[in-house]
C-alpha atoms as a PDB file:
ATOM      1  CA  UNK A   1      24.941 -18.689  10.889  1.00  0.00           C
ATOM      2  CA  UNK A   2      22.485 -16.314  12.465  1.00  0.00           C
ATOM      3  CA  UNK A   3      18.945 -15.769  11.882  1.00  0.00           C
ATOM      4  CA  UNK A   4      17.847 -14.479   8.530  1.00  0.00           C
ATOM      5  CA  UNK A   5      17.940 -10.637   8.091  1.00  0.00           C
ATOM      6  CA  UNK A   6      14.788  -8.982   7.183  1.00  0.00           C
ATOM      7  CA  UNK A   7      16.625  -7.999   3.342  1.00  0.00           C
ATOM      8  CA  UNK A   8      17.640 -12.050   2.756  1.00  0.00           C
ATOM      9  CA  UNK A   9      13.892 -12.737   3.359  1.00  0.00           C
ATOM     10  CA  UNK A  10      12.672  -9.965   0.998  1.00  0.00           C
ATOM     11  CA  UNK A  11      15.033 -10.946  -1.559  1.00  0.00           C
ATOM     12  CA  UNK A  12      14.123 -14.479  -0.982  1.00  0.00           C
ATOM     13  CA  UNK A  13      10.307 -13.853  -1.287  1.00  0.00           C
ATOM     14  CA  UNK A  14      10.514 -11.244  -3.967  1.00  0.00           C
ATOM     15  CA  UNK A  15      10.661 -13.006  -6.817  1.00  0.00           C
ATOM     16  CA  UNK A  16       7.751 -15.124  -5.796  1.00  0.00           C
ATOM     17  CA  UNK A  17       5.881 -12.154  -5.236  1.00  0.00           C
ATOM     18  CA  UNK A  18       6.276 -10.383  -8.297  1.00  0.00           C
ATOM     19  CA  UNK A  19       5.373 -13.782 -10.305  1.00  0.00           C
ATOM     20  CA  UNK A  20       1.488 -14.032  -9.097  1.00  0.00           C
ATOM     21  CA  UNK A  21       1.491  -9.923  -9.784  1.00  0.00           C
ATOM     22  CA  UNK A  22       2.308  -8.699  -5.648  1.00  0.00           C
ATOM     23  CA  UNK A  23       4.580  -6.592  -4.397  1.00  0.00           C
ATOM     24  CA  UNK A  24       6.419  -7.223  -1.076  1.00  0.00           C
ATOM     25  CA  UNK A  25       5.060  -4.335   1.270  1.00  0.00           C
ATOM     26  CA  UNK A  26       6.853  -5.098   4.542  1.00  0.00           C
ATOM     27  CA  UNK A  27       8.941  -8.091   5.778  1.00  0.00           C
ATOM     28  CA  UNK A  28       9.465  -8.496   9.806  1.00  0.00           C
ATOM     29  CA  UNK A  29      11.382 -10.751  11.900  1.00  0.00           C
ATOM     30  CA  UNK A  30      10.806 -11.280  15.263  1.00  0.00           C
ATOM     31  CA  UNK A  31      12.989 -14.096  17.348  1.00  0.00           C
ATOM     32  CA  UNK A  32      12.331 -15.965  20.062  1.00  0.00           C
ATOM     33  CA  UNK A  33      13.821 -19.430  19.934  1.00  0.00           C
ATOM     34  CA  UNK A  34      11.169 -21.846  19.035  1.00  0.00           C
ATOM     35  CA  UNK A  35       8.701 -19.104  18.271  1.00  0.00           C
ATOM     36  CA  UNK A  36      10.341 -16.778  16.156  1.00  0.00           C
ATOM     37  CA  UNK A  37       7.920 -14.988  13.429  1.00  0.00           C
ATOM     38  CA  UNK A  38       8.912 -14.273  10.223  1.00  0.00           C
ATOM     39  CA  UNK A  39       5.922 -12.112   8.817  1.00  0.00           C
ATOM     40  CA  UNK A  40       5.533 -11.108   5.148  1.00  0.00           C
ATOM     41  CA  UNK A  41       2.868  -7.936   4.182  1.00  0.00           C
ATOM     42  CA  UNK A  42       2.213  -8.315  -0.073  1.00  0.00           C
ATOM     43  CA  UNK A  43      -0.372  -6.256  -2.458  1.00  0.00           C
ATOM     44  CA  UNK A  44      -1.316  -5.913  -5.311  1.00  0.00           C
ATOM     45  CA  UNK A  45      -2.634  -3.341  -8.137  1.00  0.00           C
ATOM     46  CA  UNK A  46      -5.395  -6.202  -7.786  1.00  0.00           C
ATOM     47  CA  UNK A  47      -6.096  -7.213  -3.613  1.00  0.00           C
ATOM     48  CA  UNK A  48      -4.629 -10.400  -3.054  1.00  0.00           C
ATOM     49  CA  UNK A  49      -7.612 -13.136  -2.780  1.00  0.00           C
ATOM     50  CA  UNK A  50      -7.402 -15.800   0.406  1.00  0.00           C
ATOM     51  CA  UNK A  51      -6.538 -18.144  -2.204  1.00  0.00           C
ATOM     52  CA  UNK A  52      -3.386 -16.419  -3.757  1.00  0.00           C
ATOM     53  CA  UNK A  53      -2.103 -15.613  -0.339  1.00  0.00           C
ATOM     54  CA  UNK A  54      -2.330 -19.291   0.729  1.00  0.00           C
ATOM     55  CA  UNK A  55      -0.351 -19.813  -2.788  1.00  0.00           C
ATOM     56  CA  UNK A  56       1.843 -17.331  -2.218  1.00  0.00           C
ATOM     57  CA  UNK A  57       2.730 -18.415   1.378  1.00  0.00           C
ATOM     58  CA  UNK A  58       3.325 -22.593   0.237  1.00  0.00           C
ATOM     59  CA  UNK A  59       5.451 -21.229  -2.235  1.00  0.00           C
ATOM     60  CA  UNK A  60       7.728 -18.621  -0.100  1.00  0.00           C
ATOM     61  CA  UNK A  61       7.422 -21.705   2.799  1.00  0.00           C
ATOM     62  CA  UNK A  62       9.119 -23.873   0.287  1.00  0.00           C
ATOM     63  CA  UNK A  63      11.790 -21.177  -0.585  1.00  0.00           C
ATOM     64  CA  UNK A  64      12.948 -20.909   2.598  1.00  0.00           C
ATOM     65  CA  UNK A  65      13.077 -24.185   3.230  1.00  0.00           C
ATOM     66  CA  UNK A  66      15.140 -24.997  -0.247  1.00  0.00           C
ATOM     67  CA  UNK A  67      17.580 -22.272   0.941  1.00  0.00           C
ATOM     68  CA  UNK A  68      17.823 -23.415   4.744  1.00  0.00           C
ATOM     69  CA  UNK A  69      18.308 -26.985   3.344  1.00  0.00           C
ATOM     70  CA  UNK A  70      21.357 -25.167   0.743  1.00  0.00           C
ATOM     71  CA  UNK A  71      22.744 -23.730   3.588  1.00  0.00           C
ATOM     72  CA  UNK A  72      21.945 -20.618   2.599  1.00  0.00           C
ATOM     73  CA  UNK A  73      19.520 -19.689   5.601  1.00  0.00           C
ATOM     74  CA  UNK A  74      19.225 -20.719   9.205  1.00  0.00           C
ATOM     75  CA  UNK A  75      16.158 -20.420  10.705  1.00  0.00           C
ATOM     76  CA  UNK A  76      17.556 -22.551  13.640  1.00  0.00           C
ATOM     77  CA  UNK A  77      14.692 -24.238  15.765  1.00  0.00           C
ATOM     78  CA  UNK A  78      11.556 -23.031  13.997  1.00  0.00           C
ATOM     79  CA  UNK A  79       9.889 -20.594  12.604  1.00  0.00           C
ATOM     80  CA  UNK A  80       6.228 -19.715  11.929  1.00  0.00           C
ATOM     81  CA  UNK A  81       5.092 -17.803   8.711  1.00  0.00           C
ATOM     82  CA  UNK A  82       2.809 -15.548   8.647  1.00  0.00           C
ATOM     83  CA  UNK A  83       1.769 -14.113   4.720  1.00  0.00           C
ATOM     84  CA  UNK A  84      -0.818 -11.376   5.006  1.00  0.00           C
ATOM     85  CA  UNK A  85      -1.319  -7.554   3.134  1.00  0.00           C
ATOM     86  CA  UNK A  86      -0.973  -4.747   4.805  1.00  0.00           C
ATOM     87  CA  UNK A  87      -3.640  -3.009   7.187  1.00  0.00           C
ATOM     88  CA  UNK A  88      -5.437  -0.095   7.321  1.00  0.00           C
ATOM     89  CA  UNK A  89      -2.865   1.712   9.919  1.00  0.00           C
ATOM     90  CA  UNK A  90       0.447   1.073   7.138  1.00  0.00           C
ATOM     91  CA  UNK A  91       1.317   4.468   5.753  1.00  0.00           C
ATOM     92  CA  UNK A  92       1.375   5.358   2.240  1.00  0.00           C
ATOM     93  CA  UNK A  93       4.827   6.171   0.961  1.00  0.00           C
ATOM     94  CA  UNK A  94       5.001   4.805  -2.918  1.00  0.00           C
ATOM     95  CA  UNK A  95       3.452   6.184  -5.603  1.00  0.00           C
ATOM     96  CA  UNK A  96       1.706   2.671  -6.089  1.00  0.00           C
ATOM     97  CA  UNK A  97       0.368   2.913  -2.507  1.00  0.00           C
ATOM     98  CA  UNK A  98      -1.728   6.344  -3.479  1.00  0.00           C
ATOM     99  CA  UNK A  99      -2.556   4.353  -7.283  1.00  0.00           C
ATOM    100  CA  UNK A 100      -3.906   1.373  -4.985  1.00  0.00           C
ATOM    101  CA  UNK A 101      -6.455   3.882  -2.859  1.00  0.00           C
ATOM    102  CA  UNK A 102      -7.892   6.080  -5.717  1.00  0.00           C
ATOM    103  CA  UNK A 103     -10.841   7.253  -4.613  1.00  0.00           C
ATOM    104  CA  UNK A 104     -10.605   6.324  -1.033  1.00  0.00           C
ATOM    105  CA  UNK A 105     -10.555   8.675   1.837  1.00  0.00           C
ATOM    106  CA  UNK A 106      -7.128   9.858   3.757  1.00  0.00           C
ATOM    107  CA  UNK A 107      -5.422  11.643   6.149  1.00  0.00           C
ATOM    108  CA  UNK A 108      -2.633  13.591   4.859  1.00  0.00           C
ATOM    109  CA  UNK A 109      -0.863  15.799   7.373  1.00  0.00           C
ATOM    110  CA  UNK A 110      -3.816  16.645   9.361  1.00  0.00           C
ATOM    111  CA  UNK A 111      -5.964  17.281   6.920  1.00  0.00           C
ATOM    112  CA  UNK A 112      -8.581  14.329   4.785  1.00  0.00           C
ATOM    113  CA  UNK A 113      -8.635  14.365   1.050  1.00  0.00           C
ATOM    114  CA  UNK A 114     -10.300  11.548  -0.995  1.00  0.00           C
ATOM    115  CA  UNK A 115      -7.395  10.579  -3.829  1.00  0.00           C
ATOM    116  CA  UNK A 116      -8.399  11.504  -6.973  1.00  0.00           C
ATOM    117  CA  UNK A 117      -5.401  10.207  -9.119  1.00  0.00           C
ATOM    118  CA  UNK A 118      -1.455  10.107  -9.571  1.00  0.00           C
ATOM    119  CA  UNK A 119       0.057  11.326 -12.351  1.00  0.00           C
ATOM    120  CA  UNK A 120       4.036  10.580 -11.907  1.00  0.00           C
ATOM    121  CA  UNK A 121       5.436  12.588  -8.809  1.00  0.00           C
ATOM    122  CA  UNK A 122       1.977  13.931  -8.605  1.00  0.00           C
ATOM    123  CA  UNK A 123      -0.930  13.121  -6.485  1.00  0.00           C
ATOM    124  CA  UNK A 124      -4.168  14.713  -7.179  1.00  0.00           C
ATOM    125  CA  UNK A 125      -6.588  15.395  -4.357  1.00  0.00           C
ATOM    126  CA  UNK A 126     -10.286  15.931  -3.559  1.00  0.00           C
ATOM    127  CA  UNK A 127     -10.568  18.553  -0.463  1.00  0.00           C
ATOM    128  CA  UNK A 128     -14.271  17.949   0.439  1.00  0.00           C
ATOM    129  CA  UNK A 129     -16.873  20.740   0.540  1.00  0.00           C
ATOM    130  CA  UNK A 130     -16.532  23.114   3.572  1.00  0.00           C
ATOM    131  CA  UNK A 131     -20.270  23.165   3.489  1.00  0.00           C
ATOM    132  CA  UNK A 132     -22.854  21.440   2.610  1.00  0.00           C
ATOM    133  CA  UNK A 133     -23.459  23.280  -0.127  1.00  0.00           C
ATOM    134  CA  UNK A 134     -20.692  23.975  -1.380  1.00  0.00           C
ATOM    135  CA  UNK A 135     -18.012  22.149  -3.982  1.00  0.00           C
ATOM    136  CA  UNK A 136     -14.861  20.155  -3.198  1.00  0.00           C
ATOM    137  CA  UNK A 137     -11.918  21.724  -4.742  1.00  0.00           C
ATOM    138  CA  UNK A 138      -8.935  19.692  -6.623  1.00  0.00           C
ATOM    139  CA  UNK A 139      -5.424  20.047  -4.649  1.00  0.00           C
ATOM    140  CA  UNK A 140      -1.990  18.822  -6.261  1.00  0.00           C
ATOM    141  CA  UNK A 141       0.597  17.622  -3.924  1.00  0.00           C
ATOM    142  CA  UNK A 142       3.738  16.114  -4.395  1.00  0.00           C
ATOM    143  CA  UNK A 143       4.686  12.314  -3.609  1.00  0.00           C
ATOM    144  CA  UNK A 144       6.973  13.578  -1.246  1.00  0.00           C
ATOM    145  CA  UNK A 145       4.842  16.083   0.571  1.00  0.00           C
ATOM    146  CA  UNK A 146       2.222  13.394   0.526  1.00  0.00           C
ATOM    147  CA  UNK A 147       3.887  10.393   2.062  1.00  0.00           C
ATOM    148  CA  UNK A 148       2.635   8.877   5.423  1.00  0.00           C
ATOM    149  CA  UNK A 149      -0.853   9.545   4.210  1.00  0.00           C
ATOM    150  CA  UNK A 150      -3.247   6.801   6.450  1.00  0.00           C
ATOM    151  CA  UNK A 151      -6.343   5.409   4.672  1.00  0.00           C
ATOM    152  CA  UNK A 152      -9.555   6.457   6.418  1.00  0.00           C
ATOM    153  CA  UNK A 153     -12.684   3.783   7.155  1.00  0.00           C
ATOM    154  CA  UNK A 154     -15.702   5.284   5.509  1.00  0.00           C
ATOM    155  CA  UNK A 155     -18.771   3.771   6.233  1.00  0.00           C
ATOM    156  CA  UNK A 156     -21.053   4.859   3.855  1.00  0.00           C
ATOM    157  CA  UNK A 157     -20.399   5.995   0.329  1.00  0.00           C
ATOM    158  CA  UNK A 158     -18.506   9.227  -0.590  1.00  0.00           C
ATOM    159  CA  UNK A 159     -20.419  12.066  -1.628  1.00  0.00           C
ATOM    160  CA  UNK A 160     -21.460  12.071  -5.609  1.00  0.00           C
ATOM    161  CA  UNK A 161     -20.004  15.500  -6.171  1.00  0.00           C
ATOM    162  CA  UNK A 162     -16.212  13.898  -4.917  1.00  0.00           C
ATOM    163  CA  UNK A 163     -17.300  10.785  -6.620  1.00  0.00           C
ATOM    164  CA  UNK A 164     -17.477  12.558  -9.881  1.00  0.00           C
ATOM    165  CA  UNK A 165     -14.086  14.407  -9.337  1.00  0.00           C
ATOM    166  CA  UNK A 166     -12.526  10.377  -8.809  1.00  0.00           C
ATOM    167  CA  UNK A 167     -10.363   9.229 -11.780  1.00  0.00           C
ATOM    168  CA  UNK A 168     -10.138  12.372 -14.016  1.00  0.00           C
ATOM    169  CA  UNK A 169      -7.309  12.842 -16.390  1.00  0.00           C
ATOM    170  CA  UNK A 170      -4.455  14.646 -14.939  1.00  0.00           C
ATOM    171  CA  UNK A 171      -5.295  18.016 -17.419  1.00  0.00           C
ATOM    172  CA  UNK A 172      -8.476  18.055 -16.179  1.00  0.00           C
ATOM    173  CA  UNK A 173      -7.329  18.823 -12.595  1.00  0.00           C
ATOM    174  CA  UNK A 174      -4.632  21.283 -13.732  1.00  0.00           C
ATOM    175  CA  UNK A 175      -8.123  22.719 -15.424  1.00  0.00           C
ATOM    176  CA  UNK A 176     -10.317  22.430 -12.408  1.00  0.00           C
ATOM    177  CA  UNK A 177      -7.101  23.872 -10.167  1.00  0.00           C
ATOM    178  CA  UNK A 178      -7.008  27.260 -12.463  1.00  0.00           C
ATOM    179  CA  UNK A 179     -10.044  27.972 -12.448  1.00  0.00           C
ATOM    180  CA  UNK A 180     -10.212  27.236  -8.613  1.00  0.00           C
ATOM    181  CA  UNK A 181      -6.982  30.094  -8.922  1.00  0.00           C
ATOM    182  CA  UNK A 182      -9.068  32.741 -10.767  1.00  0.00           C
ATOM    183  CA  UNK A 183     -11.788  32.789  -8.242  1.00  0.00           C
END
């Protein structure tokens, strides 16, 4: 039996997962003998504390041992496990990824907006002020056209006027985006 494929681990770790409130993000393999890696990205609508990922990781450990020991799975000499979320550089392609990031800062095609909301197949976006002076505007964009979007490290606070734009209702926007329109 060869080496566990990347969807037996995901549907192996899953379950376990979604039962302490995490999505799996990203499962990897990488073999070498002895050294082969087996590494697991989960989030959360809530971050994942050190202590749930520790939880998390004894309990997917014990999974795949269960199912090696059923036959099920063959590691073959070893494996380590490594449990973590995902970084800063991991794209955002799900609606829940742009949910997870509401108000922080990203690069979408080029171009940084600070994520307002989502509203189904909708994301709504804060284009910051061209000037200093001047207001940030409210763009819609479709999931689809949005997808790939990298977070952006801010290191100080975002400006109060985007800040204020941050968590709207979705009829607000469409609000804010015609009158934007009849300018």
């Amino acid at each position: 039996m060869a080496f566990p494929s990347e969807q037996e681990l995901r549907a192996a770790a899953e379950p376990l997962a979604a039962a302490l409130g995490f999505d799996v993000e990203a499962v990897s393999v990488t073999r070498a003998g002895a050294k082969s890696a087996v590494k697991i990205a989960v989030d959360g609508d809530v971050r994942p504390s050190l202590d749930q990922l520790e939880e998390l990781s004894q309990a997917v450990s014990g999974q795949f041992d269960a199912l090696e020991e059923a036959g099920r799975l063959n590691f073959g000499p070893g494996y380590t496990l490594e449990l973590s979320t995902p970084g800063l550089d991991t794209p955002l392609t799900a609606e829940r990824h742009f949910r997870r990031n509401v108000g922080r800062l990203v690069l979408v095609r080029g171009e940084k907006l600070r994520v307002a909301a989502v509203d189904g197949d909708t994301v709504w976006f804060i284009r910051p002020a061209a000037k200093k002076k001047g207001s940030p505007g409210v763009v819609p964009r479709q999931l689809a056209e949005s997808a790939g979007a990298l977070v952006e490290v801010e290191f100080s606070e975002a400006p109060a006027a985007e800040s204020a734009l941050v968590g709207l209702d979705p009829e607000k926007y469409r609000a804010l985006t015609a009158q934007e329109d009849d300018k």
